[in-house]
Protein backbone atom coordinates (compact mmCIF):
# COMPACT_ATOMS: atom_id res chain seq x y z
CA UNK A 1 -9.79 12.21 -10.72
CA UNK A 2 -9.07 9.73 -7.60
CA UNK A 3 -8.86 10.82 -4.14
CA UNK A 4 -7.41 8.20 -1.64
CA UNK A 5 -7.48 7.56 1.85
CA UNK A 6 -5.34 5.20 3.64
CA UNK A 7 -5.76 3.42 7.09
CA UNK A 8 -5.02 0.97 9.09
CA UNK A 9 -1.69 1.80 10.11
CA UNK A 10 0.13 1.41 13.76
CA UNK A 11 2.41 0.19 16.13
CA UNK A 12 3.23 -3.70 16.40
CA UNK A 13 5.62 -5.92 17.26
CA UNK A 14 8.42 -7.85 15.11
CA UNK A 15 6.58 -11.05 13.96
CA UNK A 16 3.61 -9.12 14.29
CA UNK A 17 0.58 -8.20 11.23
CA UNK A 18 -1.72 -5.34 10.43
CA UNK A 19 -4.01 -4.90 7.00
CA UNK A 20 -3.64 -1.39 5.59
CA UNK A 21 -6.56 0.14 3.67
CA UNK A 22 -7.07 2.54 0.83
CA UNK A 23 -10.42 3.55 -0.42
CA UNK A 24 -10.84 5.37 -3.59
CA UNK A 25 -13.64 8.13 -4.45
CA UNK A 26 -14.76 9.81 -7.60
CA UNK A 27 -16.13 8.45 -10.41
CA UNK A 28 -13.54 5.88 -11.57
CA UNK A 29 -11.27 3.67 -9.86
CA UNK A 30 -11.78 0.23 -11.71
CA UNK A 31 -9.30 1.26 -14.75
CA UNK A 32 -6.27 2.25 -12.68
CA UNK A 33 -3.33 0.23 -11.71
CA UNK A 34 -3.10 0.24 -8.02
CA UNK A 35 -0.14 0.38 -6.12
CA UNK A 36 1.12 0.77 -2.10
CA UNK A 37 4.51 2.56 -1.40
CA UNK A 38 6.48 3.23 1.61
CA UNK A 39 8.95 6.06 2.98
CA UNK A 40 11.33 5.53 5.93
CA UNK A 41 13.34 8.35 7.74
CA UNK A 42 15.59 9.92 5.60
CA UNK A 43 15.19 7.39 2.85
CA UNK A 44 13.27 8.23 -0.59
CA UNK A 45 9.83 7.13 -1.45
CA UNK A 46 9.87 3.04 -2.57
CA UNK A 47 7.45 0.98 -4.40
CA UNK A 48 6.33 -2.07 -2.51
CA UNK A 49 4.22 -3.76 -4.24
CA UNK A 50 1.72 -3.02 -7.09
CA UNK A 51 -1.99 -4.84 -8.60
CA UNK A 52 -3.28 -3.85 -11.58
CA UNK A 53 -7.08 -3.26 -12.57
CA UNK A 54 -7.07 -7.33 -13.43
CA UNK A 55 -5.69 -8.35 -9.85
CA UNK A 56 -2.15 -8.99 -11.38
CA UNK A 57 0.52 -8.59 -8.34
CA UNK A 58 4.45 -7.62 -7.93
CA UNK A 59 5.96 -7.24 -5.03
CA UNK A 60 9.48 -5.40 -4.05
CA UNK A 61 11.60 -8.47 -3.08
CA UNK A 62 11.97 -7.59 0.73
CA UNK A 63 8.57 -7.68 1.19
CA UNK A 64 8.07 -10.62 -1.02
CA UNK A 65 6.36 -13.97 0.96
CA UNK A 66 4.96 -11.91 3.25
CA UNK A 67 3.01 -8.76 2.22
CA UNK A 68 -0.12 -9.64 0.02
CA UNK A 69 -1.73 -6.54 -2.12
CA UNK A 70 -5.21 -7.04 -3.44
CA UNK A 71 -8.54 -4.51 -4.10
CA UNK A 72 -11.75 -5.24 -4.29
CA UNK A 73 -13.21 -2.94 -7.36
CA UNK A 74 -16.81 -2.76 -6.54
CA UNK A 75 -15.91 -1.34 -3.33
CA UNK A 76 -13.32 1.01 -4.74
CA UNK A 77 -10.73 -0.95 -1.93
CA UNK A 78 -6.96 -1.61 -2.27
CA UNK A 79 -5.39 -3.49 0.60
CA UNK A 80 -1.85 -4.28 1.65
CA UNK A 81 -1.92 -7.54 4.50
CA UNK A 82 1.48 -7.15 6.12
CA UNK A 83 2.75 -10.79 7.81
CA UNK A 84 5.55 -10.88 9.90
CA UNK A 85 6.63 -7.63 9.73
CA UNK A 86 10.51 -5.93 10.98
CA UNK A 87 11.94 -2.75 12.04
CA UNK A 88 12.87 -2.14 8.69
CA UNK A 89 9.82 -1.86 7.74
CA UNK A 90 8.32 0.88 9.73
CA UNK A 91 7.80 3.66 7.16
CA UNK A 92 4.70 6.03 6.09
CA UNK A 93 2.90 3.98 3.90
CA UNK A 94 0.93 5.09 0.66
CA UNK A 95 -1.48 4.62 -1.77
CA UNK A 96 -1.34 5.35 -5.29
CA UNK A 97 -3.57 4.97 -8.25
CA UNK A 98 -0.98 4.74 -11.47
CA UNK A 99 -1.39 6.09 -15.26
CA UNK A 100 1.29 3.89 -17.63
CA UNK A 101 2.48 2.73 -14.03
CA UNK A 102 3.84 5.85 -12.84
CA UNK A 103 1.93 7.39 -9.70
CA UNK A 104 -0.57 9.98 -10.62
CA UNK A 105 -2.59 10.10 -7.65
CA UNK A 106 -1.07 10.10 -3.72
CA UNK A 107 -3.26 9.28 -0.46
CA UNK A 108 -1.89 11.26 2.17
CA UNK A 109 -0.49 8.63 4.10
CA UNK A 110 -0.89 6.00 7.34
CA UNK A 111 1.99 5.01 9.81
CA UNK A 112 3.60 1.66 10.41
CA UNK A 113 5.81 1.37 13.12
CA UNK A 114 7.58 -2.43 14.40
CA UNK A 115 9.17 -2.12 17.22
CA UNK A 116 9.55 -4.16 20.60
């Protein structure tokens, strides 16, 4: 079993950046697919962008050019570096470790609101 805890979240500015973090604990991590979604006010959950265990990336296309997703395995780490960020994105953003790419394990969630 994974547990996850994201941070890193905030409020910025359009144009602005932050770097959200997820750290995984128990006794694997390594194997899973990794993925970041977001939620928006009365909107459904969405995938933004996913890595797997080899550091293989996709992205949704909004986000696409300017949101990066990595991990760092030893350190059990998933990332998500946000560049030039909108309103439209300001969500509750999530971390997810995937079996056969569906989400089988949620982090609880980290706030990201743009707004001037």
């Amino acid at each position: 079993q994974v547990q996850l805890v994201e941070s890193g979240g905030g409020l910025v500015q359009p144009g602005e950046s932050l770097r959200l973090s997820c750290v995984g604990t128990g006794t694997l991590f390594y194997p899973y697919n990794m993925a970041w979604y977001r939620q928006a006010p009365g909107k459904e959950r969405e995938l933004v962008a996913t890595v797997s265990s080899s550091g293989t990336t996709t992205y949704e296309d909004s986000v696409k050019g300017r949101f990066t997703i990595s991990r760092v395995n030893a350190k059990k780490m998933v990332y998500l570096q946000m560049n030039s960020l909108k309103p439209e994105d300001t969500a509750v953003y999530y971390c997810a470790a995937l079996v056969s790419m569906e989400p089988r394990y949620w982090g609880q969630g980290t706030q990201v609101t743009v707004s001037s």
